[in-house]
C-alpha atoms as a PDB file:
ATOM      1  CA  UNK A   1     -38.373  -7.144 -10.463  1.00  0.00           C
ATOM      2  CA  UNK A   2     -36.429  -9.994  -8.761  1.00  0.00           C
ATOM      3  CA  UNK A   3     -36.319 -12.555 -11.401  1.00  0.00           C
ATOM      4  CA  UNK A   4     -35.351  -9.709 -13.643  1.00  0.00           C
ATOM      5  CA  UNK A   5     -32.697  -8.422 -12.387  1.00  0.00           C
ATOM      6  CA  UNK A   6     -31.284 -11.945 -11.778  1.00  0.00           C
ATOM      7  CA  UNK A   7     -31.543 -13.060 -15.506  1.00  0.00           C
ATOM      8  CA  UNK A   8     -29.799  -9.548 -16.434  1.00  0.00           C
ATOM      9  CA  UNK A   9     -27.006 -10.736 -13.914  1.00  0.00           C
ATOM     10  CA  UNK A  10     -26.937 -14.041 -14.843  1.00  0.00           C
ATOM     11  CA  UNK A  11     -26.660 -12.868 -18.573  1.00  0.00           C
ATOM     12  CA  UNK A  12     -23.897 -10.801 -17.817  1.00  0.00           C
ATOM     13  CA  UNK A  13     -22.014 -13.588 -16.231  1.00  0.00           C
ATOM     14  CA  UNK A  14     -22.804 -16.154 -18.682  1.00  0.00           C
ATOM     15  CA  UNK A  15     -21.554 -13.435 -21.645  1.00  0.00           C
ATOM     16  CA  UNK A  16     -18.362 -12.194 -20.187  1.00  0.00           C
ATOM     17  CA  UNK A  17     -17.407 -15.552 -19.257  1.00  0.00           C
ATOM     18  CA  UNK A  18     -18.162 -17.126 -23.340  1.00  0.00           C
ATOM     19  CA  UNK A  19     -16.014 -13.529 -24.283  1.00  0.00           C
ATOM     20  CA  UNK A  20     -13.063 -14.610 -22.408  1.00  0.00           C
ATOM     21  CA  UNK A  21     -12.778 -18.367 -22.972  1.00  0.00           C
ATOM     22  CA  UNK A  22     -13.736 -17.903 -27.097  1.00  0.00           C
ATOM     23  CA  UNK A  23     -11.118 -15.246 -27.080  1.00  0.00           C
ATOM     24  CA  UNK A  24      -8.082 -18.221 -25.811  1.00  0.00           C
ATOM     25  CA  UNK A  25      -9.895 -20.769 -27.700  1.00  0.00           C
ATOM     26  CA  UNK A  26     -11.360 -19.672 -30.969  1.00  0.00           C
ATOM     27  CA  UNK A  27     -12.119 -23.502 -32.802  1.00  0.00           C
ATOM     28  CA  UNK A  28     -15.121 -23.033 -34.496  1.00  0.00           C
ATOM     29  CA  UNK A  29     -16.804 -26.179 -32.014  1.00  0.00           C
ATOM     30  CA  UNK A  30     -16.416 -24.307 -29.055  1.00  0.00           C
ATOM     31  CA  UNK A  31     -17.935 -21.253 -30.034  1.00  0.00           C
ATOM     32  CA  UNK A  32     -21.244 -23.554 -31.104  1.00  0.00           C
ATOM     33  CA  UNK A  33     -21.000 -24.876 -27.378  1.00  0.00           C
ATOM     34  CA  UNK A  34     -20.915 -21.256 -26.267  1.00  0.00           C
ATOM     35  CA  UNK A  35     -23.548 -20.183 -28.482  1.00  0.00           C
ATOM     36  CA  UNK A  36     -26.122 -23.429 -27.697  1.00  0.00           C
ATOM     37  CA  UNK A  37     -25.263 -23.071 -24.089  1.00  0.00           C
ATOM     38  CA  UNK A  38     -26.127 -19.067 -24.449  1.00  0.00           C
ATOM     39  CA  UNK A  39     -28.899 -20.035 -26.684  1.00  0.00           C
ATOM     40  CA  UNK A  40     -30.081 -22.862 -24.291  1.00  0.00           C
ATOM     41  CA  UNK A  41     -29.916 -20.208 -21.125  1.00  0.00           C
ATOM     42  CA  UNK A  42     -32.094 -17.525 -22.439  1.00  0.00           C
ATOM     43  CA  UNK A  43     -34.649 -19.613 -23.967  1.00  0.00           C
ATOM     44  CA  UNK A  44     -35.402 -21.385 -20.648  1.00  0.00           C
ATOM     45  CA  UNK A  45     -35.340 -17.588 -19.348  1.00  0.00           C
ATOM     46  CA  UNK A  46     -38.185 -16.809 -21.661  1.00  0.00           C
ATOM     47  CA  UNK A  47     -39.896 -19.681 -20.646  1.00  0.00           C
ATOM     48  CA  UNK A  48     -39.637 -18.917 -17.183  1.00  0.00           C
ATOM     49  CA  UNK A  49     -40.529 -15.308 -17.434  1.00  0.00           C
ATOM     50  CA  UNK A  50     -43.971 -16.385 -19.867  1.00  0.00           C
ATOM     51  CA  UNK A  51     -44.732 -19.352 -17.455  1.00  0.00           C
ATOM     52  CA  UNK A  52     -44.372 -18.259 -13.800  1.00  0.00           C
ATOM     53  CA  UNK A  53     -42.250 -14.612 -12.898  1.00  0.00           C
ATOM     54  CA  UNK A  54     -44.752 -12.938 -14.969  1.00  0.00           C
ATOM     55  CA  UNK A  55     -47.698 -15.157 -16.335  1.00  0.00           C
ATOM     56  CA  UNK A  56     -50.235 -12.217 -16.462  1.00  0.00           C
ATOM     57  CA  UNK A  57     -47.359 -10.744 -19.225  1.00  0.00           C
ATOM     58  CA  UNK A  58     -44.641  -8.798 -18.934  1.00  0.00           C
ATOM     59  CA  UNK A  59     -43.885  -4.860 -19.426  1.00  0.00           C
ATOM     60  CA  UNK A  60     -41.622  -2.131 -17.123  1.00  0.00           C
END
């Protein structure tokens, strides 16, 4: 349950730091940064989880 509950945390982070800086800078550019960087994050999650926290599959 490790490398879950670090991806939740790091999720967390990632989102309530993209809510606070595209709330004091709302130019469309920078929320596509936020959003490809987001984007970016939890695909590499996915492949992590699929490739080697849980290769057998995952389920709680």
């Amino acid at each position: 349950m490790k490398p879950l509950a670090f991806v939740i945390f790091q999720l967390l982070v990632l989102g309530w730091a993209a809510f606070a800086h595209i709330r004091r800078d709302p130019s469309p550019l920078y929320k596509v940064a936020w959003a490809g960087a987001l984007g970016g994050v939890i695909g590499l999650d996915v492949w992590y989880f699929a490739n080697y926290a849980y290769p057998g599959g995952f389920s709680l």
